[in-house]
Every structure is written in C-alpha cells, then in structure tokens.
Protein backbone atom coordinates (compact mmCIF):
# COMPACT_ATOMS: atom_id res chain seq x y z
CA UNK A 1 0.00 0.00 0.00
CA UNK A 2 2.85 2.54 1.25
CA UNK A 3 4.60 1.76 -2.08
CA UNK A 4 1.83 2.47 -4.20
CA UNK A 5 1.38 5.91 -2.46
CA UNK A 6 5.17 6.43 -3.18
CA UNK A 7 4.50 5.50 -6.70
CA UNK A 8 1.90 7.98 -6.95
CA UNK A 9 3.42 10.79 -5.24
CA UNK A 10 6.79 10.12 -7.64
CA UNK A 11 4.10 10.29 -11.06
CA UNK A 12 2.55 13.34 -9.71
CA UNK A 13 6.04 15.05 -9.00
CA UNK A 14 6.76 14.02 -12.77
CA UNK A 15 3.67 15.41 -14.06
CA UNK A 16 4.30 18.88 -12.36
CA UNK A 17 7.78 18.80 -13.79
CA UNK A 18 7.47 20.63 -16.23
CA UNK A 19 5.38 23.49 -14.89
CA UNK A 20 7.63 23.89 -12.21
CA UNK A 21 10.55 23.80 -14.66
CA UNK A 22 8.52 26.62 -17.15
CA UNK A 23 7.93 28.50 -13.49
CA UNK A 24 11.22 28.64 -12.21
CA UNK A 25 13.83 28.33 -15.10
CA UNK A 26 12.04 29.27 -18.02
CA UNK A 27 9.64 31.57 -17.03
CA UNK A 28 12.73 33.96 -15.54
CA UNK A 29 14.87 33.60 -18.65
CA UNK A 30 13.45 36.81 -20.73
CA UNK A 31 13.51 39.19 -17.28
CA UNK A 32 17.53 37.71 -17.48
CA UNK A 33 18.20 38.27 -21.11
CA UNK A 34 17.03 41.47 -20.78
CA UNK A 35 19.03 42.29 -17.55
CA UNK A 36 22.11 41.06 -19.21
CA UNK A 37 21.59 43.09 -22.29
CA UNK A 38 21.07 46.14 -20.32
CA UNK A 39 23.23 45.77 -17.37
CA UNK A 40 26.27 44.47 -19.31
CA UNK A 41 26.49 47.47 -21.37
CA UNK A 42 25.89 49.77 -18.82
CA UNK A 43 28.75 48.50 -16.52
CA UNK A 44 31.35 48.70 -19.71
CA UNK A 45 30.15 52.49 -19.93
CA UNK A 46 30.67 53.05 -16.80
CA UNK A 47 33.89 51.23 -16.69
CA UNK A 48 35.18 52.94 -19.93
CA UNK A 49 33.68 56.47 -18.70
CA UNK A 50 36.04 56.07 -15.64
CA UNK A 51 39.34 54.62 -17.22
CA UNK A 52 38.93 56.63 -20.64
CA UNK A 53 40.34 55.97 -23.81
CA UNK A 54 42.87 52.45 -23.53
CA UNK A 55 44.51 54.09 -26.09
CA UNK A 56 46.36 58.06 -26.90
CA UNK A 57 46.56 58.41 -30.97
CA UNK A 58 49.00 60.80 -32.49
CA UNK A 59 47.80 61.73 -35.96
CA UNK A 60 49.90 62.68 -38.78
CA UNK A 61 47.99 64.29 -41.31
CA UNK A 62 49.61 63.75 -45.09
CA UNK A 63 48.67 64.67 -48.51
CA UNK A 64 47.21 62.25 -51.06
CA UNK A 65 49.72 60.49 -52.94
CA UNK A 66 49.05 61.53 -56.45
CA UNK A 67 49.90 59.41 -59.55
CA UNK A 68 49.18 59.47 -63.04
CA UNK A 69 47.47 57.62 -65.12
CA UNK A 70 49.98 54.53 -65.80
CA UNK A 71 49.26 54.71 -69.24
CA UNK A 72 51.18 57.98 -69.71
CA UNK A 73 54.66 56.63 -70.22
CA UNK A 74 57.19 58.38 -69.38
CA UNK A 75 55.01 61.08 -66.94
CA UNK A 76 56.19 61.60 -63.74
CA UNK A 77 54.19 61.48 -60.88
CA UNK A 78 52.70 63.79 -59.46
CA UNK A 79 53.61 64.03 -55.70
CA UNK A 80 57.07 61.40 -56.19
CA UNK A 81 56.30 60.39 -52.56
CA UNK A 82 57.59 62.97 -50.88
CA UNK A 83 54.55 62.70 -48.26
CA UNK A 84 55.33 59.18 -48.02
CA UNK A 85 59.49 59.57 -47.23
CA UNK A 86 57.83 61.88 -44.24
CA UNK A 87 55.89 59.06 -42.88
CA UNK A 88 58.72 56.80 -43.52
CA UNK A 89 61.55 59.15 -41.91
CA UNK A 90 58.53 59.45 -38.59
CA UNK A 91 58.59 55.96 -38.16
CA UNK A 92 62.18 55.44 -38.93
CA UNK A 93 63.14 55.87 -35.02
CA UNK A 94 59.65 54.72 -33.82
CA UNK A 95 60.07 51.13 -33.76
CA UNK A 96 56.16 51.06 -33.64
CA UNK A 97 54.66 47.68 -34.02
CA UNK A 98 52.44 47.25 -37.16
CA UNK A 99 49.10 48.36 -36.08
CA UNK A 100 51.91 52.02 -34.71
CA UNK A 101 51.85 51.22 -31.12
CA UNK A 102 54.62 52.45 -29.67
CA UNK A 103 57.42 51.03 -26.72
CA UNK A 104 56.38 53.88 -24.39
CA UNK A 105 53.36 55.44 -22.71
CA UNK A 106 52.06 58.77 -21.81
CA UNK A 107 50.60 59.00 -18.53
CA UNK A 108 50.30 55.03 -17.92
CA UNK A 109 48.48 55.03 -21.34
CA UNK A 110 49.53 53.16 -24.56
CA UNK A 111 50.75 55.74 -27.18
CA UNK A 112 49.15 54.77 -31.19
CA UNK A 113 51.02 56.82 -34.12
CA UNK A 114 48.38 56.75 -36.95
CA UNK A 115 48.11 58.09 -40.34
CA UNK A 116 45.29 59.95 -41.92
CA UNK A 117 44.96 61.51 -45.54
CA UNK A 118 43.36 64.57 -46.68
CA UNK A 119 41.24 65.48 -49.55
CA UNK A 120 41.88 63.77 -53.26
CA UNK A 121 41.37 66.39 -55.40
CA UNK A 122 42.06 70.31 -55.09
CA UNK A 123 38.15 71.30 -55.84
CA UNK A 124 37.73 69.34 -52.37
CA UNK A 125 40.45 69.45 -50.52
CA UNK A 126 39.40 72.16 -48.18
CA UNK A 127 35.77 71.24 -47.20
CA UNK A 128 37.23 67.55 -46.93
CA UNK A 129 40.18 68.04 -45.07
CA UNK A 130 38.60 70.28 -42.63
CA UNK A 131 35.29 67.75 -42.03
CA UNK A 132 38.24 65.12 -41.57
CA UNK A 133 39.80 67.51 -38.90
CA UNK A 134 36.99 68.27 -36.97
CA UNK A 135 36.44 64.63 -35.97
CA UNK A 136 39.98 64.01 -35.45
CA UNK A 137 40.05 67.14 -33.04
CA UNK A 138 36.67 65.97 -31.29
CA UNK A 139 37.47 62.46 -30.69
CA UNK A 140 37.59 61.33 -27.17
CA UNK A 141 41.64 59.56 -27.59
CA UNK A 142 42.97 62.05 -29.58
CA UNK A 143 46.08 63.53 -28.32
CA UNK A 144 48.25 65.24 -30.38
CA UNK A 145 48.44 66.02 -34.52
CA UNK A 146 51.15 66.60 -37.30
CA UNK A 147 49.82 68.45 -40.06
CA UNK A 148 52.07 68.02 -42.77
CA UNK A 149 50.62 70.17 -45.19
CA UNK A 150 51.01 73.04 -47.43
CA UNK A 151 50.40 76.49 -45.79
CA UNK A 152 47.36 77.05 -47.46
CA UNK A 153 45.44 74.40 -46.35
CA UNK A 154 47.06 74.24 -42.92
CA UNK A 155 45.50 77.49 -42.43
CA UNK A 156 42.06 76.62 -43.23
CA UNK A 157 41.71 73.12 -40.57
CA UNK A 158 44.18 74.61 -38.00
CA UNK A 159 40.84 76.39 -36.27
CA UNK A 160 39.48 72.88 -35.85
CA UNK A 161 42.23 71.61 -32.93
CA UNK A 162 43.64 75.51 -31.85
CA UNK A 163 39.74 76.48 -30.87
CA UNK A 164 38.59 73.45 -29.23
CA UNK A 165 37.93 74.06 -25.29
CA UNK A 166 40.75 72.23 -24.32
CA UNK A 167 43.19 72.58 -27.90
CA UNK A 168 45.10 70.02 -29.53
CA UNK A 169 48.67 70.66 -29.06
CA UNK A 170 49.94 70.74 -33.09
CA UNK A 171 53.50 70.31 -34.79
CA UNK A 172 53.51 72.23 -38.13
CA UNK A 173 55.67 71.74 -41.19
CA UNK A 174 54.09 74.59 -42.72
CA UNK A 175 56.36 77.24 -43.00
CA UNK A 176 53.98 80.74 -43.52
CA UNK A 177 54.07 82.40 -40.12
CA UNK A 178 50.58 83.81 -40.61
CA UNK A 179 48.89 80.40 -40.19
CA UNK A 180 47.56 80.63 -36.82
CA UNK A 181 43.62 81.69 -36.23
CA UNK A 182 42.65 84.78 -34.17
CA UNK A 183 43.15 84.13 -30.59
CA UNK A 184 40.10 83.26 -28.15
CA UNK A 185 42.01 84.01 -25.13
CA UNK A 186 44.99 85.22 -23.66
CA UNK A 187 46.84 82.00 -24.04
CA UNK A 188 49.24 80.80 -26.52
CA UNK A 189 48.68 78.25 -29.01
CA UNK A 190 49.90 74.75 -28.42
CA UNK A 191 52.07 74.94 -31.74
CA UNK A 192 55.85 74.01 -32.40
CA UNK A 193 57.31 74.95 -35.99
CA UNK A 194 59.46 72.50 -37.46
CA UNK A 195 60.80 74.63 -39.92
CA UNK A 196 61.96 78.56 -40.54
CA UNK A 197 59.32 80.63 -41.25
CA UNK A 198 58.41 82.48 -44.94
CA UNK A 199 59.79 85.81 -43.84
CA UNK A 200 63.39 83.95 -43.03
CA UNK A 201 62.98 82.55 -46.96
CA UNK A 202 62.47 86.49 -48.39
CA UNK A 203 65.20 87.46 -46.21
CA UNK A 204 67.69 85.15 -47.25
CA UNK A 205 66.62 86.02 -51.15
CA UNK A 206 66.98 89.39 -50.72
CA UNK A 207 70.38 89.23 -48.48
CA UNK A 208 72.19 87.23 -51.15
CA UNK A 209 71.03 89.88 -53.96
CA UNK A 210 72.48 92.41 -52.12
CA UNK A 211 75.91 90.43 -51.33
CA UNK A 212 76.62 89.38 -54.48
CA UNK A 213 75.87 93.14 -55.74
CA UNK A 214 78.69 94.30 -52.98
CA UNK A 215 80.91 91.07 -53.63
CA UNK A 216 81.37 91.52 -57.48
CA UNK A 217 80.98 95.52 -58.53
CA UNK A 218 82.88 95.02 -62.07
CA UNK A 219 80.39 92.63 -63.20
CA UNK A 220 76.56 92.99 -64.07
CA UNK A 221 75.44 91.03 -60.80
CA UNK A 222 77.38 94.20 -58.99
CA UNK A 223 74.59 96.50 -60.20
CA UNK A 224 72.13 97.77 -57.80
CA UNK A 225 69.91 94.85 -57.66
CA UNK A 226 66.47 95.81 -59.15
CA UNK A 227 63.47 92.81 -58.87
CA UNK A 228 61.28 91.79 -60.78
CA UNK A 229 58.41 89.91 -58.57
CA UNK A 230 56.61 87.28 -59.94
CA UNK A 231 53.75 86.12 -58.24
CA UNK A 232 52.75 82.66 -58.95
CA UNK A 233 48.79 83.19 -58.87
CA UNK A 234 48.24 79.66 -60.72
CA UNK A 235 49.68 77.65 -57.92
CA UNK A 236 47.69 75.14 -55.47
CA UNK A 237 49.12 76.85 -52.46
CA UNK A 238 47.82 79.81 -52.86
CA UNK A 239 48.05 81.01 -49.05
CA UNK A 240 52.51 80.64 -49.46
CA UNK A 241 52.52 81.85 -52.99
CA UNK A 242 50.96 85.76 -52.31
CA UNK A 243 52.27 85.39 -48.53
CA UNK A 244 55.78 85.39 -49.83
CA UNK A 245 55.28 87.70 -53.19
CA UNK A 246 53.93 90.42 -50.37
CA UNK A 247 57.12 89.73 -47.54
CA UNK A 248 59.57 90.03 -50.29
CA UNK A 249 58.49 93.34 -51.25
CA UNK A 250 58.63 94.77 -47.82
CA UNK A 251 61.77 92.75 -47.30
CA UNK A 252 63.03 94.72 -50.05
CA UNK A 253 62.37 98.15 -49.39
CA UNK A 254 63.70 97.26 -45.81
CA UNK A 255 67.10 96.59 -47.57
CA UNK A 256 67.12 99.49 -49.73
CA UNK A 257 66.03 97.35 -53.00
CA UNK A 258 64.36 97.92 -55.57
CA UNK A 259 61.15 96.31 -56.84
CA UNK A 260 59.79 97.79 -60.06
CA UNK A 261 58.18 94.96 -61.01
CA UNK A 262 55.28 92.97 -59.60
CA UNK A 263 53.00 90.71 -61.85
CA UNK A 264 50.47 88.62 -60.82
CA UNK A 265 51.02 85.69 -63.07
CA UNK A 266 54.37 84.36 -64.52
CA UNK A 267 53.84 86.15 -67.84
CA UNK A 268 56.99 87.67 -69.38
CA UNK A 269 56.72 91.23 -69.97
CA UNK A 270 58.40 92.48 -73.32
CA UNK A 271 61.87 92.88 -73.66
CA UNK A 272 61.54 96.85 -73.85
CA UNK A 273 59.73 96.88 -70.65
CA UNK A 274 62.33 95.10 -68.63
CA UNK A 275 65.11 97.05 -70.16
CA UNK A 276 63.66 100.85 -69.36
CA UNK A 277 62.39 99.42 -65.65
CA UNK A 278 66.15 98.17 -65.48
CA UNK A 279 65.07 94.54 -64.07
CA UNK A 280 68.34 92.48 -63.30
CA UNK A 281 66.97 90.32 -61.08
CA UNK A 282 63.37 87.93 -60.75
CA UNK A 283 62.21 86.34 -57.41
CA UNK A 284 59.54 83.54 -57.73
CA UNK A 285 57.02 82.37 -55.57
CA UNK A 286 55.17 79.28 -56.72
CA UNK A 287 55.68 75.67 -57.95
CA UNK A 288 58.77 74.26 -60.33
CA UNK A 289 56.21 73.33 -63.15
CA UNK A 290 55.16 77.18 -63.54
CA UNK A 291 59.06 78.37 -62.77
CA UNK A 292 59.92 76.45 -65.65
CA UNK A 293 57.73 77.98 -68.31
CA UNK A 294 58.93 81.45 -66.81
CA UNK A 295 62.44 80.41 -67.24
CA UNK A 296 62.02 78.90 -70.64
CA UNK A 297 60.41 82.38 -72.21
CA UNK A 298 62.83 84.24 -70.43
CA UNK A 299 65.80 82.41 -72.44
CA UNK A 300 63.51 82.47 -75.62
CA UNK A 301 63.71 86.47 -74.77
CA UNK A 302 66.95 86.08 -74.60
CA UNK A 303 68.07 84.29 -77.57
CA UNK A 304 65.36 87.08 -79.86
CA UNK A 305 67.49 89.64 -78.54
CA UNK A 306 70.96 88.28 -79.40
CA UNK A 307 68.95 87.67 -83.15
CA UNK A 308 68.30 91.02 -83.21
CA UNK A 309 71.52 92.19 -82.18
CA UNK A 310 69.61 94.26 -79.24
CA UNK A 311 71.45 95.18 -75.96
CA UNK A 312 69.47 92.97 -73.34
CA UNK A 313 70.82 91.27 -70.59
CA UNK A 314 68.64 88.58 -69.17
CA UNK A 315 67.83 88.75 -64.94
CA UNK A 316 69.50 86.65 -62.75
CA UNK A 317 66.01 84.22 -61.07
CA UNK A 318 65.45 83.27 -57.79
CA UNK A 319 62.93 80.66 -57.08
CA UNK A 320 61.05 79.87 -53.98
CA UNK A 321 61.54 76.27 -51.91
CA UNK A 322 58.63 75.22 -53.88
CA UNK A 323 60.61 75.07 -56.90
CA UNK A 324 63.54 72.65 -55.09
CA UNK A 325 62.64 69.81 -57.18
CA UNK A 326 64.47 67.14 -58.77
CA UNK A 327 62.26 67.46 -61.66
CA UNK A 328 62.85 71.13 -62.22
CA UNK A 329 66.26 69.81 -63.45
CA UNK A 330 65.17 66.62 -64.86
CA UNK A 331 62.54 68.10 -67.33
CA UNK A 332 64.84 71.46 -67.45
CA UNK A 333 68.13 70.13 -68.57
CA UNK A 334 70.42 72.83 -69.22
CA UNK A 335 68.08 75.80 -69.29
CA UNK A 336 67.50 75.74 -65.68
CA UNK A 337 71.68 75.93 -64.93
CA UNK A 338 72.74 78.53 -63.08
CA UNK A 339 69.31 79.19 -61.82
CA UNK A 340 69.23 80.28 -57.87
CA UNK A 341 66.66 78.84 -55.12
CA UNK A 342 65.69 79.21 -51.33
CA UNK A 343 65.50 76.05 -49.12
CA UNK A 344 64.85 75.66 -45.59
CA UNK A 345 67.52 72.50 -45.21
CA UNK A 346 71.33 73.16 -45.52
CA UNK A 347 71.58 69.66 -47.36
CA UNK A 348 69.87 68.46 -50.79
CA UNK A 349 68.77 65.27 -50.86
CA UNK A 350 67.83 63.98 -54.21
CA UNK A 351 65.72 61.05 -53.42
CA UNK A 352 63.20 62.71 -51.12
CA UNK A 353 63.70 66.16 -51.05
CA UNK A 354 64.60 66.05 -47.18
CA UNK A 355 61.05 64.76 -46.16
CA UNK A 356 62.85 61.42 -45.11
CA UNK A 357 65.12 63.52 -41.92
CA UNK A 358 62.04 65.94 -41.57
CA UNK A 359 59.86 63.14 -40.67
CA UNK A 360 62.27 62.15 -38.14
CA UNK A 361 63.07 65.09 -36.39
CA UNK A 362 59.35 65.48 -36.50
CA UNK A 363 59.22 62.20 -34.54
CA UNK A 364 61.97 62.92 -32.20
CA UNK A 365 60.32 66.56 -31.03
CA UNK A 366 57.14 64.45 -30.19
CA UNK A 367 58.66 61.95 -28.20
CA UNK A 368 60.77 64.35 -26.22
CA UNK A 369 58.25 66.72 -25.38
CA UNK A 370 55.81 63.16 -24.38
CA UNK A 371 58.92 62.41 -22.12
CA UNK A 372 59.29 65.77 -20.50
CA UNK A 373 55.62 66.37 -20.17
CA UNK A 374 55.36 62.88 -18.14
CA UNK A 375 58.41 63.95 -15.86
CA UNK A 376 55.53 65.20 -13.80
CA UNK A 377 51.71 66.33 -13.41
CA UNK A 378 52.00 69.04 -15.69
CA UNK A 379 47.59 68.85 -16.12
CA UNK A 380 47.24 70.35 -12.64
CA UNK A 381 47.68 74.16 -13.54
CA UNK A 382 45.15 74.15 -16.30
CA UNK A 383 42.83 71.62 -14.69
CA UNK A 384 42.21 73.07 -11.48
CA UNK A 385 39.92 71.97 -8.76
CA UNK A 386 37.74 69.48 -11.30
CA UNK A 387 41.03 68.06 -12.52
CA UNK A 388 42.14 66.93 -8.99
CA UNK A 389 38.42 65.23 -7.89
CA UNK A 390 39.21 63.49 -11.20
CA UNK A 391 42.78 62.64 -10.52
CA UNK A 392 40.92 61.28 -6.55
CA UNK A 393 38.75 59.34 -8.24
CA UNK A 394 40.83 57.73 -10.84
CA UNK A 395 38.87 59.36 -13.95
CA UNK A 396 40.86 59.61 -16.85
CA UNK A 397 40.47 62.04 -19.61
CA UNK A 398 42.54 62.63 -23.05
CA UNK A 399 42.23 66.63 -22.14
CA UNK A 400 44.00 66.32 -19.37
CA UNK A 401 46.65 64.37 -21.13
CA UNK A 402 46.29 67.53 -23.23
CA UNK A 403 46.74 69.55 -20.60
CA UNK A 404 49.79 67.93 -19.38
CA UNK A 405 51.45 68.93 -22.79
CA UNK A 406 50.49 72.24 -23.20
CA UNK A 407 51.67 73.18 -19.96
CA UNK A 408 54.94 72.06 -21.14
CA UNK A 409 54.89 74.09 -23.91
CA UNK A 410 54.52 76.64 -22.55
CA UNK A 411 57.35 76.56 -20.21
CA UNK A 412 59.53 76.94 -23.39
CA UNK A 413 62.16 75.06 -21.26
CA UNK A 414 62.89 71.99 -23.38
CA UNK A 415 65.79 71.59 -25.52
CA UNK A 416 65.24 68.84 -28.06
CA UNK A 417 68.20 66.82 -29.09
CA UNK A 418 67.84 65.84 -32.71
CA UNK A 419 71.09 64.00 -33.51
CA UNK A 420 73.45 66.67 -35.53
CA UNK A 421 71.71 69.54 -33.91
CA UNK A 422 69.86 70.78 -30.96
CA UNK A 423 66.19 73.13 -31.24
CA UNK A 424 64.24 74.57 -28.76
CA UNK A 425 60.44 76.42 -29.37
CA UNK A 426 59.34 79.99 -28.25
CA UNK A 427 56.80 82.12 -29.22
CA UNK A 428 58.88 83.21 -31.69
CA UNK A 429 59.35 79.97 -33.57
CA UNK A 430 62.05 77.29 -33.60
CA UNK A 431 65.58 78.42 -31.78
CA UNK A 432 69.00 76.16 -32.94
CA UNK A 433 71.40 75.62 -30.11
CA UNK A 434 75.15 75.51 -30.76
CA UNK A 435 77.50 73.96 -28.34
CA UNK A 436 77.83 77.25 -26.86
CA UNK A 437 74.57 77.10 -25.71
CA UNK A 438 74.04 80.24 -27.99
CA UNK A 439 71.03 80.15 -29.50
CA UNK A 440 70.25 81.47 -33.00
CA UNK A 441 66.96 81.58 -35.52
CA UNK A 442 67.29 78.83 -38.26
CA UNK A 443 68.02 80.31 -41.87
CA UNK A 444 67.21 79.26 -44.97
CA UNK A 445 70.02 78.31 -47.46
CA UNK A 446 71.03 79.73 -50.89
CA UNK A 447 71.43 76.96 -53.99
CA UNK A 448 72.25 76.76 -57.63
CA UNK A 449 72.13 74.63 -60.17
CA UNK A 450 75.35 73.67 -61.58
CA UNK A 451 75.58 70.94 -64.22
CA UNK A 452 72.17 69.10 -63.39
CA UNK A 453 72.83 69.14 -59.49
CA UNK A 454 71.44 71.62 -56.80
CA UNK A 455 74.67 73.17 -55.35
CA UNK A 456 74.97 75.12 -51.74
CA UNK A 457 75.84 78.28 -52.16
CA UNK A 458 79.20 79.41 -49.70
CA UNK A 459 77.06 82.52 -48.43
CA UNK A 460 79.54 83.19 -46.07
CA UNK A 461 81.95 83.56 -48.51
CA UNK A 462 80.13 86.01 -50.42
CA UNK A 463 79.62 87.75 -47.15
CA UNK A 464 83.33 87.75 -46.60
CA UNK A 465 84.35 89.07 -50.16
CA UNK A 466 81.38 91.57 -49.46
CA UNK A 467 83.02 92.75 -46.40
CA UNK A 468 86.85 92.57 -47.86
CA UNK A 469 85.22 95.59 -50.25
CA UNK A 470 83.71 97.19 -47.68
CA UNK A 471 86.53 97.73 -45.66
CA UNK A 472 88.77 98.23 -48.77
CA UNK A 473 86.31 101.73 -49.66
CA UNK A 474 86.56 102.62 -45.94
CA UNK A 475 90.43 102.78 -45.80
CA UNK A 476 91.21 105.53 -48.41
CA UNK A 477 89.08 107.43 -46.19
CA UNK A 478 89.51 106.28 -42.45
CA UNK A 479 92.26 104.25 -40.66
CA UNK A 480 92.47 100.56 -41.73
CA UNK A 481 89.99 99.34 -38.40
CA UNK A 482 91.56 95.21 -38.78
CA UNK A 483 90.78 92.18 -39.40
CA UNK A 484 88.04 92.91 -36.60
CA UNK A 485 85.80 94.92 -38.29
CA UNK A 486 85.78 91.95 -41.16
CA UNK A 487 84.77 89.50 -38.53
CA UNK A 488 82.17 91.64 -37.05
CA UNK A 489 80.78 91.81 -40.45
CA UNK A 490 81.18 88.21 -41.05
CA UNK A 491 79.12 87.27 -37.66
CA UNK A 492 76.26 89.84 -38.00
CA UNK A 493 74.85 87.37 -40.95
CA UNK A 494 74.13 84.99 -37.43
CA UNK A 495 71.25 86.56 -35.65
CA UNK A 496 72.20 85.76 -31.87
CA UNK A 497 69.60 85.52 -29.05
C-alpha cells in the first residue's frame, strides 16, 4: 500500500515537472536576457567612462599620394612620394609595431602613431580636409596632430584643434608664419614649428642679392639689384605663394632694393619693358612646373634679342623652396643651370627632397616633449579643482593628457636633441642651439644649379668678399679698423639671441 502511495506521489512530482521547470527556469529567462543586455552594457560604460580611452593616438595628417594615369609613359608622378618619405623618416626611429603602437606610454596610457589623408582632389580638398579635422580634433583619444601640409590648407583646418575648449597641441611643417587663427584668449597656441618661417625665406633672397651686388661691382650682378616679382597666382598653395610675393616686397624696401616689377602671373613682360624698368633680377614664388615655363620664355627672350643684335641682358632668377625639385632639373636640362633657389635644409637630398630627416626630427620633437611632459603632473595648472576630484577618483580624460602637454609648452624650457643639432620652441618659432649654448633663428640656405645638381651656395663667402670691399672703400678714407671689423661683419649674418 505505502509503495503504491510512493509510486503515486513520484508520477505526480513528474507530471508537475514541467510546470515547475517553465515557473522557475524558463519563465525567468526573458527578465535575465534582458538584464544582461542592459546591465552588461551599462557596466562597460561606466567602466570605460572612468578609465577613458585604452589608447592616446597621435595623428599625422599627409597629402594624397598623387599618380598618373599609368598609361602615360614616361610622366612623372605627381607628388614622387615625398609625403610618403615623411611618414617613412617618422617611423624610422619609432620602432612602432604594425598596427603604430609604440614602446612607451604617456601618462600610464599606450601611445598609437596613426596616419590619416586629406582630400583627393584640389576642388575638395578644403571642405574635406577640414570635415576630416573636426572629428579628429573631437574624438575622445585624440592627443596630439602633425599636419604636414602646405600652408594654405594648414591654415584653413588649424581652427578645428587651436579652438577646441581644451586645444590640440599641433606640430607644423608649414612654413607661412601667418597660419595661426585669431586668438580666443589670452593664451598661446599649443604649436611648435618645425621649420623657418616664410619671412626667413624672403630674407635670405633678398640678403644674397644684395651680397653678391657688394661682392662683385665690375660685373653685371654688382649693379644695384632691381626685382622683378613674380607672383605665382596659378599655384595650389595659394596662401605661401601671395604670402611670400607680399614679404619680399617689404623685405626689399627694408634693404634698400628695388622692386619695379610685380606681376600677378608668370607672364613675361616684353623685352623693352624690362630694359627701361632696369630689371636684373626675378624672385619667384610658386611651384617648379610654372618656374619652368617662366624660365624657358625668359631664355627664348633672350636668344630674340641676341637675333636682333639688341642690348638685353637677361635677370638673374630666384625661385622659392617650392621650386627645389628634382624634376625642375630633370625636365629642365640645361636651361634651368645657373638658376638660384631658397631652401629651408642646408643639405639636398635627391631622393626625397629632405622629407625622409624631416619626418624624423618630426618624430623625435614628439617623443621628447611626451617624455618631459610625463616627468611630472604638468595637467594640474590648467585643470584646477575638477582636474584633482578626477585625478581622486581615478577618472581619466585625453584633455588632461592635453593639458599635461600644453603646460609644457609653454614653459619653453625643453631643448630637443635631434642628432646633428639641438632646437628649442618659443613664441617666436624654432631656436638652434650651438655647443655654446648660444642660441640662434634657423636660416634658410642659398642653392644653384650647376651641371644638373642643386649646389649650396658658400654665403659666407660672399659675405666675406662683401666685407673685404667694404673695408677696402673705408680705408682711403679712415684708418684701416683690422681684421676685426671683417669679422664683425662676417658674424652679423648669425642673428644671436
């Protein structure tokens, strides 16, 4: 009897299985899902809200690499890389694994070199480039940019990282000095130059005119230099082009030269005109492909006036850094010898133009000031009160990684050891240090080319001849003052700080 209860009890407890198991398992399984899918995400916000970004970027903004069609044999390309040597001269001392981390950190956080590109085409470039900027400069891990870019569109994105709350600390390669937007405050801009400014390139144009005038009086480079300034309003880069057309001719009349020419394109003016206005002497601002069509119907002027057996004398050109291109030469052959340029490295190198050591200074600025920034909570002074709850409560926030930089750079107190040479950055721009500790504004450099090769010009020779007459006038008149006066004049070519 007992057994058959038990029996019964055990078929019942079977039977009820089920709607016990729907009850208690089943039944909850939804409310669960549901909890999970909420919950879960939730927690990882709040998690990532309090840690921050896992990772800092530093963005290095390039041009497009342009090509030509393939078809077009024997065409050039367009950009030949040079964009590219940058990236490859940035990573060069990196040793960045392959998705760019780096070996070191910044503030306890991993450090992520990354590469963006702007706009394709020049109709676009602008809008593009600057819709690309404004989400690099409003993302939550970015923490520091390179904008290697031409001047003009430098100027027009710069706005998006200089004017955000807390700015975007920014190394330029961009050498107009009028780049910077209007300021919103009394503080500086987180900005380091890499390079000398424009108004250092119409500076050293105009300086060599003049010494070479003073160096060689007998011949016809002795006369009283007189420019012609040709303004390349056809270029791409439109913001460098009128920038340094403009600074020359104030440059000029600073020196005591004279401009009696300035044209808006690089249209040759007849031969009579440049005779009567007594032009020896062209500077040009704009790119090698236009400098070449101004050279070649300058010698076509040239050769119609030794035709015609009329006295004409063709002007001595100076072309901007633009114009430093190995395809200047290549598609120039030996019209272009003997031709004079401005560039912002002392060295020429023919397979990337210089981009390759740029790009690796560029790098080696970055890291240093990352290093020196992290010596120490340099986010404190511009945080305040809200950054040290934060700093309590472990919160972690790119802008005060920000912070922690632009502090530094302000401070102005970081010498940055680049190999061969040592920089520092003021508000006046980039500062070489000798081993003197002197410290002295960068320069640009004078070349030629000679026989198919850009060729330094010995400036300092030119100076010294310069000097040699100066103080070979002065002694008819006064006592001999030594070899002192010649070194005086010598040294005040070196602008010491």
């Amino acid at each position: 009897m007992k057994g058959t209860q038990t029996l019964q009890k055990l078929r019942g407890w079977l039977a009820n299985l089920g709607t016990q198991a729907s009850e208690y398992l089943i039944a909850p399984l939804p409310a669960a899902l549901v909890a999970a899918l909420v919950l879960i995400p939730i927690g990882a916000w709040v998690v990532a809200f309090w840690d921050g970004p896992q990772v800092y970027k530093i963005i290095v903004l390039s041009p497009p690499q342009e090509t030509t069609d393939p078809s077009d044999e024997g065409t050039p390309p367009k950009n030949d890389d040079y964009s590219e040597k940058f990236w490859e001269g940035f990573l060069a001392g990196a040793n960045a694994k392959q998705d760019g981390t780096l070996p070191f950190t910044f503030r306890g956080v991993t450090l992520q070199v990354q590469r963006e590109f702007e706009a394709p085409t020049p109709e676009s470039l602008t809008s593009n480039a600057q819709s690309l900027s404004s989400v690099i400069a409003r993302r939550s891990d970015t923490l520091m940019v390179v904008l290697n870019l031409s001047s003009t569109t430098t100027k027009e994105i710069l706005p998006e990282y200089l004017q955000q709350s807390t700015p975007v600390p920014v190394i330029l390669t961009a050498t107009n000095p009028n780049l910077l937007p209007p300021k919103l405050s009394e503080d500086n801009y987180p900005v380091l130059r890499m390079l000398p400014s424009d108004d250092a390139q119409v500076k050293a144009a105009a300086d060599f005119a003049k010494e070479q005038a003073e160096a060689e009086p007998s011949t016809r480079k002795g006369a009283e230099p007189v420019f012609w300034v040709a303004e390349d309003t056809f270029s791409e880069n439109q913001t460098y082009s009128h920038f340094l057309a403009t600074q020359f001719v104030e440059e000029a009349e600073r020196c005591s030269l004279g401009v009696h020419l300035w044209s808006s394109s690089y249209n040759v003016f007849p031969v009579d005109a440049l005779s009567d206005l007594g032009v020896n002497w062209v500077f040009f601002t704009g790119d090698w492909s236009h400098a070449l069509i101004l050279i070649r119907q300058l010698n076509a002027i040239s050769k119609r006036a030794k035709r015609m057996h009329e006295p004409y004398q063709p002007p001595s050109l100076i072309l901007n850094e633009t114009s430093m291109d190995q395809r200047l030469i290549d598609q120039g052959g030996p019209e272009v010898d003997r031709i004079y340029l401005t560039y912002s490295m002392p060295k020429w190198n023919k397979s990337d133009k210089g981009m390759g050591s740029l790009g690796s200074d560029t790098f080696q600025v970055a890291k240093q000031l990352l290093a020196s920034a992290d010596s120490k909570d340099f986010a404190e002074p511009r945080g305040g009160s809200f950054y040290k709850l934060k700093r309590f409560l472990g919160i972690r926030r790119v802008i005060d990684a920000r912070n922690a930089l632009i502090t530094k750079m302000e401070r102005c107190d970081t010498t940055y050891d680049l190999g061969a040479k040592k920089c520092e950055f003021d508000r006046l721009g980039t500062k070489w240090v000798d081993e003197n500790n002197q410290k002295y504004a960068p320069k640009f450099h004078v070349f030629q080319v000679r026989n198919g090769h850009f060729q330094h010009v010995d400036q300092d020779a030119i100076a010294e001849r310069s000097s040699d007459r100066a103080v070979s006038m002065n002694a008819s008149a006064k006592p001999s003052p030594g070899p002192r006066l010649i070194e005086r004049a010598a040294l005040s070519r070196r602008r010491i700080y």
